[in-house]
N, C-alpha and C. Protein backbone atom coordinates (compact mmCIF):
# COMPACT_ATOMS: atom_id res chain seq x y z
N UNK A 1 20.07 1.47 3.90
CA UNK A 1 19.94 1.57 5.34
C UNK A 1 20.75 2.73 5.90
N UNK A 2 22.16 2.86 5.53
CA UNK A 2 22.49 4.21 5.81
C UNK A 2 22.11 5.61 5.61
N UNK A 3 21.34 5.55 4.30
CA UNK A 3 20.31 6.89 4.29
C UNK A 3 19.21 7.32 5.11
N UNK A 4 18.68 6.21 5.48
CA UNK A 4 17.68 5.45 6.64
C UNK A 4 17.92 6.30 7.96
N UNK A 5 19.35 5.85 8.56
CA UNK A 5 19.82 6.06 9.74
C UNK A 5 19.87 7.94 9.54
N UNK A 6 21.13 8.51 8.27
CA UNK A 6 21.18 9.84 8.39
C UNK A 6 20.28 10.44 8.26
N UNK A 7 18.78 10.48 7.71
CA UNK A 7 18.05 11.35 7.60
C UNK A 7 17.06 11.03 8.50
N UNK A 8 17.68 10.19 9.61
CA UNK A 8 16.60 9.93 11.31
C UNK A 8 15.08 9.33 10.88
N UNK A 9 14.85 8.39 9.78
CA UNK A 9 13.63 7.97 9.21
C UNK A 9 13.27 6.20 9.78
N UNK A 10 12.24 5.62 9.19
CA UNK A 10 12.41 4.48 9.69
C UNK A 10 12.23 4.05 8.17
N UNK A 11 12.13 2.65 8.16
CA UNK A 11 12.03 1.92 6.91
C UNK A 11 11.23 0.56 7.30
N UNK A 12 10.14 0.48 6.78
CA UNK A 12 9.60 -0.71 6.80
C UNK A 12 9.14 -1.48 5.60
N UNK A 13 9.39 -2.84 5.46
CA UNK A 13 9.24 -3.67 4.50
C UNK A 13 8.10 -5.21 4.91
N UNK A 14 6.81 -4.64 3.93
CA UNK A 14 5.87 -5.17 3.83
C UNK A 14 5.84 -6.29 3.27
N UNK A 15 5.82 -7.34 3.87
CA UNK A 15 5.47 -8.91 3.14
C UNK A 15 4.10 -8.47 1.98
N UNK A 16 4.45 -8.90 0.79
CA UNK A 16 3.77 -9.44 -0.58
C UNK A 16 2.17 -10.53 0.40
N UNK A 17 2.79 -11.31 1.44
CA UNK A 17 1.82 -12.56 1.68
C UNK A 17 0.99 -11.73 3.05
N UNK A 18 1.10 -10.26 2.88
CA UNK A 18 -0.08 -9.88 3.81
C UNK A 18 -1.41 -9.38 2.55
N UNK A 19 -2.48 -8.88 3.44
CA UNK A 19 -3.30 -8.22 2.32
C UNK A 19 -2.97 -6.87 2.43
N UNK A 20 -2.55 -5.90 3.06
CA UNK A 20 -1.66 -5.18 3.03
C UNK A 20 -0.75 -4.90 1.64
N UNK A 21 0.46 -5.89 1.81
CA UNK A 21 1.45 -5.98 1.32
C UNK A 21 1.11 -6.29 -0.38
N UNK A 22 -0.12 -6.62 -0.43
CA UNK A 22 -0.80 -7.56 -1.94
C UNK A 22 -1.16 -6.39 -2.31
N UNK A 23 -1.84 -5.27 -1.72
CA UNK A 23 -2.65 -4.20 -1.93
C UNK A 23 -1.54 -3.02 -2.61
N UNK A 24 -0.41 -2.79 -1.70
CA UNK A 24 0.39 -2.25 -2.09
C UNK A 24 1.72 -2.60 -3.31
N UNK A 25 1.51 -3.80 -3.49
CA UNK A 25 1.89 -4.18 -4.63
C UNK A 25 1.20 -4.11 -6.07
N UNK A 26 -0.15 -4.40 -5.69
CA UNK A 26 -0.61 -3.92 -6.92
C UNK A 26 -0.95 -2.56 -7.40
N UNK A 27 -0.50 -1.29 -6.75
CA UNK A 27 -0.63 0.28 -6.70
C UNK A 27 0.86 0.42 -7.15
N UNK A 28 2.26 -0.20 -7.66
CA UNK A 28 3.37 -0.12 -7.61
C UNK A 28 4.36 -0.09 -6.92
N UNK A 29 3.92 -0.65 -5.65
CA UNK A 29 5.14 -1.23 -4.93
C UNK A 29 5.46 -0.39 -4.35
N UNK A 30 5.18 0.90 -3.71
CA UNK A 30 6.50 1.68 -3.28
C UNK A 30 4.90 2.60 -2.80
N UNK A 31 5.79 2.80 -1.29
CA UNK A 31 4.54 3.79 -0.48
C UNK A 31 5.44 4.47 0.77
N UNK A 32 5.16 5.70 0.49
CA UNK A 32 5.57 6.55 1.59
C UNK A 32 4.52 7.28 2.68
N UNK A 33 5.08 7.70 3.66
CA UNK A 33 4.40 8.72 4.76
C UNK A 33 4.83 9.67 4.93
N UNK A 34 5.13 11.01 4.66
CA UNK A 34 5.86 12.09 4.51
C UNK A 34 5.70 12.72 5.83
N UNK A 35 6.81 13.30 6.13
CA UNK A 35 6.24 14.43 7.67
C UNK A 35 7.17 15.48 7.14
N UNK A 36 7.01 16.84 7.55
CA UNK A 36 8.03 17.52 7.95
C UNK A 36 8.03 18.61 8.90
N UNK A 37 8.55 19.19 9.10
CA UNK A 37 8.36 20.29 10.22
C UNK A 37 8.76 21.24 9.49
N UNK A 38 7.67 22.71 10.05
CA UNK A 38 7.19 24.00 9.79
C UNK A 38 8.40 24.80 10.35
């Protein structure tokens, strides 16, 4: 969570008991959204 805060990002954690969360568990668990500025 403190890396979270210093690099001004958010962090969200997907329940397993959505279909969502089932979907992304079975791809390995771990999913990002990248941005950056030009």
């Amino acid at each position: 969570e403190e890396l979270v805060k210093e690099y001004g990002t958010t962090l969200e954690i997907i329940s397993r008991d959505t279909r969502e969360g089932e979907q992304l568990y079975q791809i390995g668990g771990i999913g990002a959204i990248l941005r950056w500025k030009q």
